[in-house]
Protein backbone atom coordinates (compact mmCIF):
# COMPACT_ATOMS: atom_id res chain seq x y z
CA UNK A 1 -43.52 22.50 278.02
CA UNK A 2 -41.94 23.64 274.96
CA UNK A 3 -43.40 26.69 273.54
CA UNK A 4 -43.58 26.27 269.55
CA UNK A 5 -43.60 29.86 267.55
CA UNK A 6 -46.76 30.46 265.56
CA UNK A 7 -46.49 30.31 262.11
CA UNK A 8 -46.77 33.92 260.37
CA UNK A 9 -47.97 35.19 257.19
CA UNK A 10 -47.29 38.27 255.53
CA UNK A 11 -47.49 40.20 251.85
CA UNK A 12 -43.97 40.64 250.80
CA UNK A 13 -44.41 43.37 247.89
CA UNK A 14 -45.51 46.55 248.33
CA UNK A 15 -49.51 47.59 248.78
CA UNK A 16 -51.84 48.11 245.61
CA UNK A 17 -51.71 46.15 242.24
CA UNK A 18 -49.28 45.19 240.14
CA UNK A 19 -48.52 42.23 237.82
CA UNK A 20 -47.49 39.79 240.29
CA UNK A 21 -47.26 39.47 244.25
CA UNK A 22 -45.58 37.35 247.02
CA UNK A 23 -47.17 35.90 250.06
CA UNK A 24 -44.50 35.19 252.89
CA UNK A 25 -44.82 32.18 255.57
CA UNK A 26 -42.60 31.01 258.33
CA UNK A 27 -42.69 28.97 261.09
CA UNK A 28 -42.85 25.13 261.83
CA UNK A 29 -46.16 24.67 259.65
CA UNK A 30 -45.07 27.11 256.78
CA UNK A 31 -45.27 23.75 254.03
CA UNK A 32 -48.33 22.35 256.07
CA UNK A 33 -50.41 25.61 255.22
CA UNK A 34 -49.38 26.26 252.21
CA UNK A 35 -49.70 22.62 251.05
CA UNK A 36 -53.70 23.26 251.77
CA UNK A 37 -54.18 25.77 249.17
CA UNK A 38 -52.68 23.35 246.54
CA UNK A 39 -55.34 21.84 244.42
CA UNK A 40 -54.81 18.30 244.17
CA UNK A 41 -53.28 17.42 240.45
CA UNK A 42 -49.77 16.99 238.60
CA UNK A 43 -46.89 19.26 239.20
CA UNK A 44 -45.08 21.14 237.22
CA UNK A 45 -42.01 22.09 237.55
CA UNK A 46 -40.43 25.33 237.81
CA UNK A 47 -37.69 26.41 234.86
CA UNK A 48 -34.87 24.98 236.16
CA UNK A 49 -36.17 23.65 239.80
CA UNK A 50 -34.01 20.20 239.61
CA UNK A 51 -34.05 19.29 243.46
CA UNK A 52 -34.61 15.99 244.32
CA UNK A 53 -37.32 17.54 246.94
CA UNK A 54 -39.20 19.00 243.97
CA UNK A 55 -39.03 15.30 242.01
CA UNK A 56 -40.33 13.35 245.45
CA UNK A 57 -43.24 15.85 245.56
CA UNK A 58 -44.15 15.42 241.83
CA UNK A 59 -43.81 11.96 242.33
CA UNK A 60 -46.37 11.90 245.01
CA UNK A 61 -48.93 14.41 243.15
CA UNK A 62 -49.04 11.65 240.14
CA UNK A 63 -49.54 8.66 242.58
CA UNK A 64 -52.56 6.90 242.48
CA UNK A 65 -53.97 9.32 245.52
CA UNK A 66 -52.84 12.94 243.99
CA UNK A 67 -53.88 15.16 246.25
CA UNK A 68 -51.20 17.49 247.25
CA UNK A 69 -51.64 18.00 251.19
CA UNK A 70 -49.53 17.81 254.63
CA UNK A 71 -48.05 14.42 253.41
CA UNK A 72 -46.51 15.84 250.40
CA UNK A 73 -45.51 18.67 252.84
CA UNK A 74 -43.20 16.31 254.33
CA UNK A 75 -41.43 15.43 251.62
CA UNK A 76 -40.22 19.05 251.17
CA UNK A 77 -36.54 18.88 252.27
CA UNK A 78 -34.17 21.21 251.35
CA UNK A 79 -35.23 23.54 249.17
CA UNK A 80 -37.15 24.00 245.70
CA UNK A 81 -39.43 25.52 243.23
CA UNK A 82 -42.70 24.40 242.13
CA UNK A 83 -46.02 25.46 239.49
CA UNK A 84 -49.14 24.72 241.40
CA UNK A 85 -52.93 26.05 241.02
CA UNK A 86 -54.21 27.71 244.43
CA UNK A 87 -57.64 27.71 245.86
CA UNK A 88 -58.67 31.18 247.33
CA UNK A 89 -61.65 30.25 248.98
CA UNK A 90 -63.52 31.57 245.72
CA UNK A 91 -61.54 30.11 242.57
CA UNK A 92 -58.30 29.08 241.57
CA UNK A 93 -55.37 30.89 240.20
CA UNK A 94 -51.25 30.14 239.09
CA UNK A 95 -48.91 30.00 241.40
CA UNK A 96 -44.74 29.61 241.98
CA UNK A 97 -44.29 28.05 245.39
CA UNK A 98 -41.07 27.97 246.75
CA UNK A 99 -39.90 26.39 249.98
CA UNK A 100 -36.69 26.37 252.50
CA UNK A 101 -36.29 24.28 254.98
CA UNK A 102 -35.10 25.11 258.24
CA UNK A 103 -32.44 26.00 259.35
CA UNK A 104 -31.04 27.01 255.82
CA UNK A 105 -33.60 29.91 254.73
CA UNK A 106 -33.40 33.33 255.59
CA UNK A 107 -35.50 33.28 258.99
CA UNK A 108 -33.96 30.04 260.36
CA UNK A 109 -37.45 28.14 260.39
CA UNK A 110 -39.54 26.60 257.38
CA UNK A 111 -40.18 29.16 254.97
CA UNK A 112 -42.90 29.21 251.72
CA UNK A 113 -42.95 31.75 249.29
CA UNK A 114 -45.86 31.97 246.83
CA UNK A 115 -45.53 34.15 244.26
CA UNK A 116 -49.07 34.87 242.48
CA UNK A 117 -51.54 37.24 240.62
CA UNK A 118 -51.28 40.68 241.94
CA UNK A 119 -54.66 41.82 241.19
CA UNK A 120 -55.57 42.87 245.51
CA UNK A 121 -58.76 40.91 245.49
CA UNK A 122 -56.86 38.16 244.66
CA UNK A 123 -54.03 38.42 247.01
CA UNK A 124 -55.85 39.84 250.15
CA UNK A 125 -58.26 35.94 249.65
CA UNK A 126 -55.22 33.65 249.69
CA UNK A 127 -53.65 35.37 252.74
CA UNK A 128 -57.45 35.71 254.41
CA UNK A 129 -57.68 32.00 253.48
CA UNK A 130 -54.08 31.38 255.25
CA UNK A 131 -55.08 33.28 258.84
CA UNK A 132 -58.44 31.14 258.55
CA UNK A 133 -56.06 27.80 258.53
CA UNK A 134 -53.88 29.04 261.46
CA UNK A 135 -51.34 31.51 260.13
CA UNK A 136 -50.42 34.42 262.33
CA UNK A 137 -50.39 38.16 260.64
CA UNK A 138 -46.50 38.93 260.71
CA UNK A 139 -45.62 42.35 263.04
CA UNK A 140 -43.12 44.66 261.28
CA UNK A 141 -39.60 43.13 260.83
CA UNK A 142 -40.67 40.20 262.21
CA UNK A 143 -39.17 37.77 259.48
CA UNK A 144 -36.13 39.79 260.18
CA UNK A 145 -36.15 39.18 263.42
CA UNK A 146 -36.87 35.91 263.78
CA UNK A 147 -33.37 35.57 261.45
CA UNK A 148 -31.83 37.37 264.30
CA UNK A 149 -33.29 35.37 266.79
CA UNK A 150 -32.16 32.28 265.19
CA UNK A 151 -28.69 33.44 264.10
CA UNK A 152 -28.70 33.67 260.70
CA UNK A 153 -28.35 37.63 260.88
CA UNK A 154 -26.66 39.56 263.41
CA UNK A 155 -28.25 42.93 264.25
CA UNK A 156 -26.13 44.92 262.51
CA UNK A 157 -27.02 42.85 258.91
CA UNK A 158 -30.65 43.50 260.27
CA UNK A 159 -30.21 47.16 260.46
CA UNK A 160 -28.51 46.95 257.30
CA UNK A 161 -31.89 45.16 255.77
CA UNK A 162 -33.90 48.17 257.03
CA UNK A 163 -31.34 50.97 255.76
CA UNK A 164 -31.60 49.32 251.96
CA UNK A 165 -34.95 49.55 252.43
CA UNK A 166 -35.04 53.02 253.20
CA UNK A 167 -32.39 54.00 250.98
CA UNK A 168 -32.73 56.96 249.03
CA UNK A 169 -29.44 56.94 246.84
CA UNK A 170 -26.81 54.68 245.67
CA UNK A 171 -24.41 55.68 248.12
CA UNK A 172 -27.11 55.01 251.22
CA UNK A 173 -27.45 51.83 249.02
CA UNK A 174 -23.73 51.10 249.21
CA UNK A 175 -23.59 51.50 252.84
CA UNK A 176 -26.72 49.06 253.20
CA UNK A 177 -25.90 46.21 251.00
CA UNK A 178 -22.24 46.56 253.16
CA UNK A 179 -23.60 45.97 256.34
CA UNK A 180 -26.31 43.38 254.99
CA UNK A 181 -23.29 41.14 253.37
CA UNK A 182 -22.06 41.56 256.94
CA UNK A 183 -18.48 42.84 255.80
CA UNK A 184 -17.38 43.64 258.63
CA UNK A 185 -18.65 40.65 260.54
CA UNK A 186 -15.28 38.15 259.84
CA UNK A 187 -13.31 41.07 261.48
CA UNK A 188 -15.65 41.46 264.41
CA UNK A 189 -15.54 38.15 264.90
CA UNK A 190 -11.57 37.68 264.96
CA UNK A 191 -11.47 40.34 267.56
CA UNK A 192 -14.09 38.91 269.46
CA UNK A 193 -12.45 35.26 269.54
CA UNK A 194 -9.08 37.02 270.03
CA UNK A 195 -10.94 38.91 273.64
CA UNK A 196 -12.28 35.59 274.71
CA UNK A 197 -9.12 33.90 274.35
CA UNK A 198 -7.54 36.78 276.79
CA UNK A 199 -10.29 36.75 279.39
CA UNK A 200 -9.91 33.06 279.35
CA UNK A 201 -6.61 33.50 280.22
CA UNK A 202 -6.86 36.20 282.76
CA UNK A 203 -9.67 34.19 284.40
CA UNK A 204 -7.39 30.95 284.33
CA UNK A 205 -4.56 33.53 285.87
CA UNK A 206 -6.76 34.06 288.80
CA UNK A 207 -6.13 31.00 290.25
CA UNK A 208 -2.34 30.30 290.34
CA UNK A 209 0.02 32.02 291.88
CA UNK A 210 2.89 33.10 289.71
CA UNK A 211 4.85 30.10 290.32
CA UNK A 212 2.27 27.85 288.88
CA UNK A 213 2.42 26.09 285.66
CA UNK A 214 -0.99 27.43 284.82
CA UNK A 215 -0.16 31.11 285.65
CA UNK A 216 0.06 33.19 282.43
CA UNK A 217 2.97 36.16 282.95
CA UNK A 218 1.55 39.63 282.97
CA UNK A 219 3.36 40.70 280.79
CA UNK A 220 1.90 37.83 277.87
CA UNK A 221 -1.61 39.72 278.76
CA UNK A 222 -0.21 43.30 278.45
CA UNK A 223 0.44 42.03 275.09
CA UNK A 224 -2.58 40.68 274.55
CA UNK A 225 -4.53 43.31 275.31
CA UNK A 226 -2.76 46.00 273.56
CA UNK A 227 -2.81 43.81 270.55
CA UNK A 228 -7.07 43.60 270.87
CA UNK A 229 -7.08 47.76 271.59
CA UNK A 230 -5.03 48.23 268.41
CA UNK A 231 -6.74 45.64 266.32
CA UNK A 232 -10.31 47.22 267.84
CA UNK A 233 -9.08 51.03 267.56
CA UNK A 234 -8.89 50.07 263.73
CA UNK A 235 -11.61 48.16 263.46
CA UNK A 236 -13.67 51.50 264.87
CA UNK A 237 -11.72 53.73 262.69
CA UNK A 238 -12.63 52.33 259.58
CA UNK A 239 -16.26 51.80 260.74
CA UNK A 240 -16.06 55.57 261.52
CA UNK A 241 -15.54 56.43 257.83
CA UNK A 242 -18.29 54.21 256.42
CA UNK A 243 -21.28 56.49 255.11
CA UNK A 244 -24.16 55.91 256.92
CA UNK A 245 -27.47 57.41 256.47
CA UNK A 246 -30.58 56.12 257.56
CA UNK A 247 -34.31 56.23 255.82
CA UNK A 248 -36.69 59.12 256.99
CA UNK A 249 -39.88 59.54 260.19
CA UNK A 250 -43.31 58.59 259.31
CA UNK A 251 -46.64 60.08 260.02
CA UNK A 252 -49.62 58.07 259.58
CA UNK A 253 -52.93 59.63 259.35
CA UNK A 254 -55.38 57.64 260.99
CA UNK A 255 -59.68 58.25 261.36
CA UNK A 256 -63.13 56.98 260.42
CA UNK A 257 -64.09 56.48 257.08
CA UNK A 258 -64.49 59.64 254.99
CA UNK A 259 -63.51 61.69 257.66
CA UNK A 260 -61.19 63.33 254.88
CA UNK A 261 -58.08 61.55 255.42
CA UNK A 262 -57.39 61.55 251.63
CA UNK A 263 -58.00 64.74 250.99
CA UNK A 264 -56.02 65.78 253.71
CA UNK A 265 -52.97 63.31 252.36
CA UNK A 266 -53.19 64.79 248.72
CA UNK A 267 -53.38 68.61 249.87
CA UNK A 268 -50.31 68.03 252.14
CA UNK A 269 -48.55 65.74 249.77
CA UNK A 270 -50.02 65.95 246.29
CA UNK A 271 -52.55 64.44 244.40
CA UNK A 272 -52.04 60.48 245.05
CA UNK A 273 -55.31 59.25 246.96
CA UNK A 274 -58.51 58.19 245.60
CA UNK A 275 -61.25 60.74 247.05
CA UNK A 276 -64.66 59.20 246.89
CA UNK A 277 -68.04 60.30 249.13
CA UNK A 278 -68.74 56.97 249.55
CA UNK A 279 -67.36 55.45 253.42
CA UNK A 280 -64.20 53.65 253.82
CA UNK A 281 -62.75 53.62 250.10
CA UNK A 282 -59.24 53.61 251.26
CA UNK A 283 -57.79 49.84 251.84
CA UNK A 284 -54.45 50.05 250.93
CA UNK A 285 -52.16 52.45 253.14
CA UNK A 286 -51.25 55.44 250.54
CA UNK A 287 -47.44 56.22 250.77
CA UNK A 288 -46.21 60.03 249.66
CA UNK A 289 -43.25 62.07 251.11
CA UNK A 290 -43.27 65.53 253.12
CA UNK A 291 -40.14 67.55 252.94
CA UNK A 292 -39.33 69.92 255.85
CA UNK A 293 -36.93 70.99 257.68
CA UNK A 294 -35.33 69.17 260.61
CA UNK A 295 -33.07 69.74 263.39
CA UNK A 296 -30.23 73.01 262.41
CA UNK A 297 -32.75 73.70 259.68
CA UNK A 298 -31.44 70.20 257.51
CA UNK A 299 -33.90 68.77 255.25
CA UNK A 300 -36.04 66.25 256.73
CA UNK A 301 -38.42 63.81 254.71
CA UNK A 302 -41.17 62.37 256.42
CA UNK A 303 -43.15 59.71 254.97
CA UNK A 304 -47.01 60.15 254.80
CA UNK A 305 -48.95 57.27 255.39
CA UNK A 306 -52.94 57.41 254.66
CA UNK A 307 -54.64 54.31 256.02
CA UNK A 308 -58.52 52.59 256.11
CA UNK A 309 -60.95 54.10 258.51
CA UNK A 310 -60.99 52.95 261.85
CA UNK A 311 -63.69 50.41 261.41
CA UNK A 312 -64.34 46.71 261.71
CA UNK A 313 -63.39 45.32 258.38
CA UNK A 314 -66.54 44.41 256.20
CA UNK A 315 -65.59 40.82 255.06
CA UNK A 316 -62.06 39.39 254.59
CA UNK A 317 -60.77 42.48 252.36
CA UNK A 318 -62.06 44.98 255.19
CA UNK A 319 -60.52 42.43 257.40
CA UNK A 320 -56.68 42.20 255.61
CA UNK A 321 -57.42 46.37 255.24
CA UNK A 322 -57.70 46.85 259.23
CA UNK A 323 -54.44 44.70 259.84
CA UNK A 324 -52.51 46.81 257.30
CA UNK A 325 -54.04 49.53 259.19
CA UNK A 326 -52.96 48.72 262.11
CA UNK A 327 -49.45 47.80 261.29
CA UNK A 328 -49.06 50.75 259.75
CA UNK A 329 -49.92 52.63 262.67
CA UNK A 330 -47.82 50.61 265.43
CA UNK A 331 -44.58 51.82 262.48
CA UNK A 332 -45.03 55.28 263.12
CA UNK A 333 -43.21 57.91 265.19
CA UNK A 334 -46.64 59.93 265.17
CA UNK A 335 -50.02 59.71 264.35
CA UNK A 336 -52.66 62.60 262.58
CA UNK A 337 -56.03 61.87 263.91
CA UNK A 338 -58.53 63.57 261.24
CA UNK A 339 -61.72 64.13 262.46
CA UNK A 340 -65.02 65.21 260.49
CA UNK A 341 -65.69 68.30 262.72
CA UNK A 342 -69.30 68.25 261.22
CA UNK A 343 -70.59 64.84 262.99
CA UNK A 344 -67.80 64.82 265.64
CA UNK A 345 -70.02 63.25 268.46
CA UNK A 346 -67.95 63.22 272.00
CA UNK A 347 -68.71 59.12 271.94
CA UNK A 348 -67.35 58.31 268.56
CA UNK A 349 -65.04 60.76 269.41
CA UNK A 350 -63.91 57.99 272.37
CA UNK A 351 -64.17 55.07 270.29
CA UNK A 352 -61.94 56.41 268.42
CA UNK A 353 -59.16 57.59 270.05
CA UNK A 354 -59.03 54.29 272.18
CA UNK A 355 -58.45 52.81 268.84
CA UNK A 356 -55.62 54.64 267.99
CA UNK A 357 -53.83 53.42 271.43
CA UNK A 358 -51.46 55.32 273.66
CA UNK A 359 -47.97 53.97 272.26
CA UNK A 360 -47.75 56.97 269.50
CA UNK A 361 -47.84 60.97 269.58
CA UNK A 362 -51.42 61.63 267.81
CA UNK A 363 -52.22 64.44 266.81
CA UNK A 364 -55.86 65.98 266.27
CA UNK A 365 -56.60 67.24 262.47
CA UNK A 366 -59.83 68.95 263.68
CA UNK A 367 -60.38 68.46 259.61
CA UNK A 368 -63.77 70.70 257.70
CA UNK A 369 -63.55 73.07 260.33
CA UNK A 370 -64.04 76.39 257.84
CA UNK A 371 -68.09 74.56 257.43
CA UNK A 372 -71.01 76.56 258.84
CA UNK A 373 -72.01 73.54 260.62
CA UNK A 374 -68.32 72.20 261.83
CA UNK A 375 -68.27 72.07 265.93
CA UNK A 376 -65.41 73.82 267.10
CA UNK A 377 -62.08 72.96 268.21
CA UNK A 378 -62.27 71.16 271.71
CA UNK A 379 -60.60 73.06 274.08
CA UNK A 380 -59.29 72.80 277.81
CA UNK A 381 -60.43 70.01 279.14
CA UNK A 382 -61.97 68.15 276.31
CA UNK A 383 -59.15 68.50 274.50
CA UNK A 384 -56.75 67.28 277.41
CA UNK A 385 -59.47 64.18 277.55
CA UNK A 386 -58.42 63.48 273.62
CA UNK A 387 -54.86 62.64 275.09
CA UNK A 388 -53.41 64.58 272.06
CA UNK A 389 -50.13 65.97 271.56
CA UNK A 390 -51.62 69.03 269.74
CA UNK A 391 -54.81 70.27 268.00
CA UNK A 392 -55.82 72.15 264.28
CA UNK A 393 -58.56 73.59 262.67
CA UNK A 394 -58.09 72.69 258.88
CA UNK A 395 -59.87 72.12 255.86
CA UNK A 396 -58.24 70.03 253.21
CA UNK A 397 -60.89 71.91 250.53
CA UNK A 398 -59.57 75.55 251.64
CA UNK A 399 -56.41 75.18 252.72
CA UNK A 400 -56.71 76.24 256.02
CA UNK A 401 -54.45 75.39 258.61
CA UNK A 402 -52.56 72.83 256.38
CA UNK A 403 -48.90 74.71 256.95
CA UNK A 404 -49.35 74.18 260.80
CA UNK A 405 -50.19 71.13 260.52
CA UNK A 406 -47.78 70.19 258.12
CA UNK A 407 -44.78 72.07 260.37
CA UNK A 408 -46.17 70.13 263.65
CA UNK A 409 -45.51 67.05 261.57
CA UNK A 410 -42.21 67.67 260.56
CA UNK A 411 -41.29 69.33 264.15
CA UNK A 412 -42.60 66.02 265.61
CA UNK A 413 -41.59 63.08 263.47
CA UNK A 414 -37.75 64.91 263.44
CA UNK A 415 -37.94 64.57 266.84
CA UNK A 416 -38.53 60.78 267.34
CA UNK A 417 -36.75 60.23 264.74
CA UNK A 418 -33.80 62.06 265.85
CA UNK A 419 -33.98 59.70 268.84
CA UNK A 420 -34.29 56.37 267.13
CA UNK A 421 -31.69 57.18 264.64
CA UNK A 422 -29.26 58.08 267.48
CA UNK A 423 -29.82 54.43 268.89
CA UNK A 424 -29.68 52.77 265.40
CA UNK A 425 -26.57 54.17 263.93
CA UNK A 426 -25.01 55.18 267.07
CA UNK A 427 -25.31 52.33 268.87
CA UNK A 428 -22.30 51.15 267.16
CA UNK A 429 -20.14 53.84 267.94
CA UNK A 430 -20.82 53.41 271.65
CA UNK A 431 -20.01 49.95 271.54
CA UNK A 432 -16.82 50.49 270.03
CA UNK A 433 -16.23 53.15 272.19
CA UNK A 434 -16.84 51.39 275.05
CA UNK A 435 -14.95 48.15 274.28
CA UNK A 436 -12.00 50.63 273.39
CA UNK A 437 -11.95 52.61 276.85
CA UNK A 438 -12.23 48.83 278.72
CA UNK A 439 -9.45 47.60 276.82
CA UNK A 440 -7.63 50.99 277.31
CA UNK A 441 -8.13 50.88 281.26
CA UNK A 442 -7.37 46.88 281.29
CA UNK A 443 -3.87 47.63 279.67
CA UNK A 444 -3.18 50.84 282.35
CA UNK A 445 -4.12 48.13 285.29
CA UNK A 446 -1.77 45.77 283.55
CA UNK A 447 0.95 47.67 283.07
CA UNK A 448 0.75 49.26 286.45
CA UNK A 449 0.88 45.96 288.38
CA UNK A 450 -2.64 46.83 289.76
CA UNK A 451 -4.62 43.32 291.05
CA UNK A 452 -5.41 41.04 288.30
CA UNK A 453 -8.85 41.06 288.99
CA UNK A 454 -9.23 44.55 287.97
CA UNK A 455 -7.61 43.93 284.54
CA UNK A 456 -10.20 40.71 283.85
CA UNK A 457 -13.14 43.12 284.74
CA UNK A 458 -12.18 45.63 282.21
CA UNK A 459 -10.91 42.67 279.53
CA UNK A 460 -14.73 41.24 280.41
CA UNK A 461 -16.27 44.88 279.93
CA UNK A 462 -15.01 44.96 276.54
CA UNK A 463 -16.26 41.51 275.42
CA UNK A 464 -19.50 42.79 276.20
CA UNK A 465 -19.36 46.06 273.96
CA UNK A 466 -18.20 44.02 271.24
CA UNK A 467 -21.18 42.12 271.73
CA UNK A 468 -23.57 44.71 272.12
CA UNK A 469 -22.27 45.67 268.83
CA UNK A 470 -23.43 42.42 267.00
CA UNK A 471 -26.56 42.55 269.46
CA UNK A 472 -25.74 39.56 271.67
CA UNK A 473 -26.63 41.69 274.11
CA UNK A 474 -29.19 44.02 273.07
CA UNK A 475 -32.31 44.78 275.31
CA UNK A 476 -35.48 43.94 274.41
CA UNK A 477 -36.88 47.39 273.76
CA UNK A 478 -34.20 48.67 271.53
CA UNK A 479 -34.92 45.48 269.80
CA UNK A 480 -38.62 45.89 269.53
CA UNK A 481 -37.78 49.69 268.36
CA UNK A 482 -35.37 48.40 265.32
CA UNK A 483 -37.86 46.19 264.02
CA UNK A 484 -40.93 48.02 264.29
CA UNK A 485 -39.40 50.35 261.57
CA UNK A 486 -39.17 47.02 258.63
CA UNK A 487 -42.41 46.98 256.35
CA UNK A 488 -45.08 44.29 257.18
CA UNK A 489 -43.40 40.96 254.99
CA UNK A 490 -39.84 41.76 255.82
């Protein structure tokens, strides 16, 4: 049985209002859902949307049934622009819809764009409405991925889509938008076909004997492969003097409602978050940076996430709030579990933490702790029973503890990050590195007469780090690491 991918859904722009917003879907019923939000009426087109899809569909919306559903969905091929009202469940509102058709759009599979109303309300309905009818919430980078996956990006233009992202200057810009336009990817490419064409040969060599009409002289593959090691030793040089630099850790701070997450996000980043006594205000994840100092005392910036309490949502914005939440969370290299150390009952305290999950560093941000009636620090064994990474007293009214806490962050998120940056941008290196050595050892074993089989294993050796360059042949959990990085809608 054929296993169909669900469709997903995801907000494209970033968290919080602003004049206008866009809802992503793809997947095979991408039109189908969209097409229900429609109210039924004429269309209007887009400026400048001439597509003969767009003119079948507003052909069918003025027909004598003009209800715009799943059979006008099917007449969306190719792709096109279109003015439609939208029913959130509560009203209508404008919208641009635009579709692709697979496999010519950016994931490979039917994608809708609806670009609408930013007010949050507004937004957080239509994509509440869209899970309701069967859409998925998208993971992190998972329209990237699934562009991967179908091969309409290789994974070094889907790194390239997270470094732009991240970019913090022109020149990290430069080096982005390079390996998004995949630049490099025609040479790759040549070199690659030019490495299969040898292996073919050297396999083909394996089974004639030099006096057969299908034997290929030695001497034609010494050539060849000292041809691919030059043409691949240049290829890594010039790679080598590309400017890289990749986008900065994360720390998300993570606890119930009103613990004092937001007052603990504004002391150690500045004066961004709504503060309110009333429970679970936050539902949008905050965004501010923290500057430290990384490994060999370099500046490090580590981006501080505030997210809604751990709670069940309280109707579909509480809902949408918990997913962004979550995502949020699952992005981070460590999480700061704040804790009201007033009402910190060892139950909750369970709930909680089981919450959170074990796949992140958390650690505890024992927060109000400089109150008469805070309970103190767990210690020992019910701190080990936390399954933190380490512990403060703080107080985002006084001050106290903040620097510690603030240094632990830095300390901790350099240190994951240190790690996945190695296997994003390095990963390339070793590739090339390896394909170079193979192709280096495959010309010695050549060129020494050694058994031909030898040569083909090192010729095959450096096909693969070519392709583990472009990702052909990238595992699963470096995968899974590179996308978990994107935003939630890329």
């Amino acid at each position: 049985m054929v296993s169909v991918r669900p469709t997903i859904v995801a907000i494209a722009t970033p968290a919080g209002g602003a004049a206008r917003a866009l809802i992503r879907l793809s997947g095979a019923r991408a039109k189908e859902l969209a097409a229900e939000l429609v109210v039924p009426g004429p269309a209007t087109p887009a400026s400048g949307a001439t597509t003969a899809a767009f003119a079948a569909a507003t052909a069918a919306s003025t027909a004598a049934t003009p209800a715009f559903g799943e059979r006008d969905a099917r007449r969306f091929d190719g792709r096109g622009v279109r003015d439609v009202r939208v029913f959130d469940g509560r009203g209508e509102q404008p919208a641009r819809l635009v579709w692709m058709t697979a496999p010519r759009s950016y994931t490979g599979e039917d994608v809708v764009e609806l670009d609408v109303l930013g007010a949050v309300p507004l937004v957080r309905a239509l994509v509440a409405r869209l899970h309701a009818l069967g859409a998925e919430p998208a993971e992190p980078g998972e329209f990237t991925r699934r562009a991967f996956e179908n091969g309409r990006l290789s994974l070094e233009q889907a790194e390239g889509v997270l470094a732009l992202v991240e970019a913090r200057n022109e020149e990290s810009a430069r080096a982005a938008e390079a390996l998004v336009s995949g630049a490099s990817g025609g040479e790759q490419a040549r070199l690659r076909e030019e490495l299969v064409e040898l292996v073919a040969l050297g396999v083909a060599s394996l089974d004639f004997t030099e006096d057969d009409a299908g034997h290929v002289p030695t001497e034609e593959l010494l050539r060849g492969a000292r041809r691919a090691l030059a043409g691949v030793e240049r290829f890594a040089a010039v790679r080598a003097r590309r400017p890289e630099e990749r986008g900065h850790a994360r720390a998300t701070l993570a606890g119930a409602p009103n613990a004092g997450k937001s007052s603990l996000f504004n002391r150690l980043a500045g004066e961004r978050a709504l503060v309110s006594p009333h429970a679970g205000t936050t539902r949008d994840p905050l965004r501010a940076e923290l500057v430290g100092s990384g490994p060999g005392g370099s500046a490090l910036t580590v981006e501080l996430v505030d997210t809604p309490g751990l709670e069940p949502g309280r109707g579909e914005v509480g809902n949408a709030a918990q997913e962004l939440g979550h995502a949020a969370r699952r992005a981070s290299a460590v999480l700061v579990w704040t804790v009201d150390a007033t009402s910190a009952e060892p139950e909750r305290l369970a709930a909680e933490r089981a919450e959170l999950g074990r796949a992140v560093d958390v650690v505890l941000a024992w927060n109000k702790a400089d109150r008469a009636d805070a309970r103190p620090l767990p210690m020992g064994e019910a701190l080990a029973r936390l399954e933190v990474v380490s512990a403060h007293a703080v107080s985002a009214e006084s001050g106290q503890g903040l620097g510690e806490l603030a240094a632990d962050l830095v300390r901790r998120a350099a240190a994951a990050e240190s790690g996945l940056a190695r296997e994003l941008v390095l990963r390339h290196g070793r590739a090339l590195e390896r394909a170079v050595e193979e192709l280096r050892l495959a010309s010695e074993a050549l060129a020494s007469r050694a058994p031909l089989e030898l040569a083909v294993l090192h010729l095959r050796e450096a096909l693969d780090g070519l392709d583990d360059l472009s990702g052909r042949t990238a595992p699963d959990e470096l995968l899974g690491r590179i996308f978990a990085r994107f935003c939630i809608g890329k």
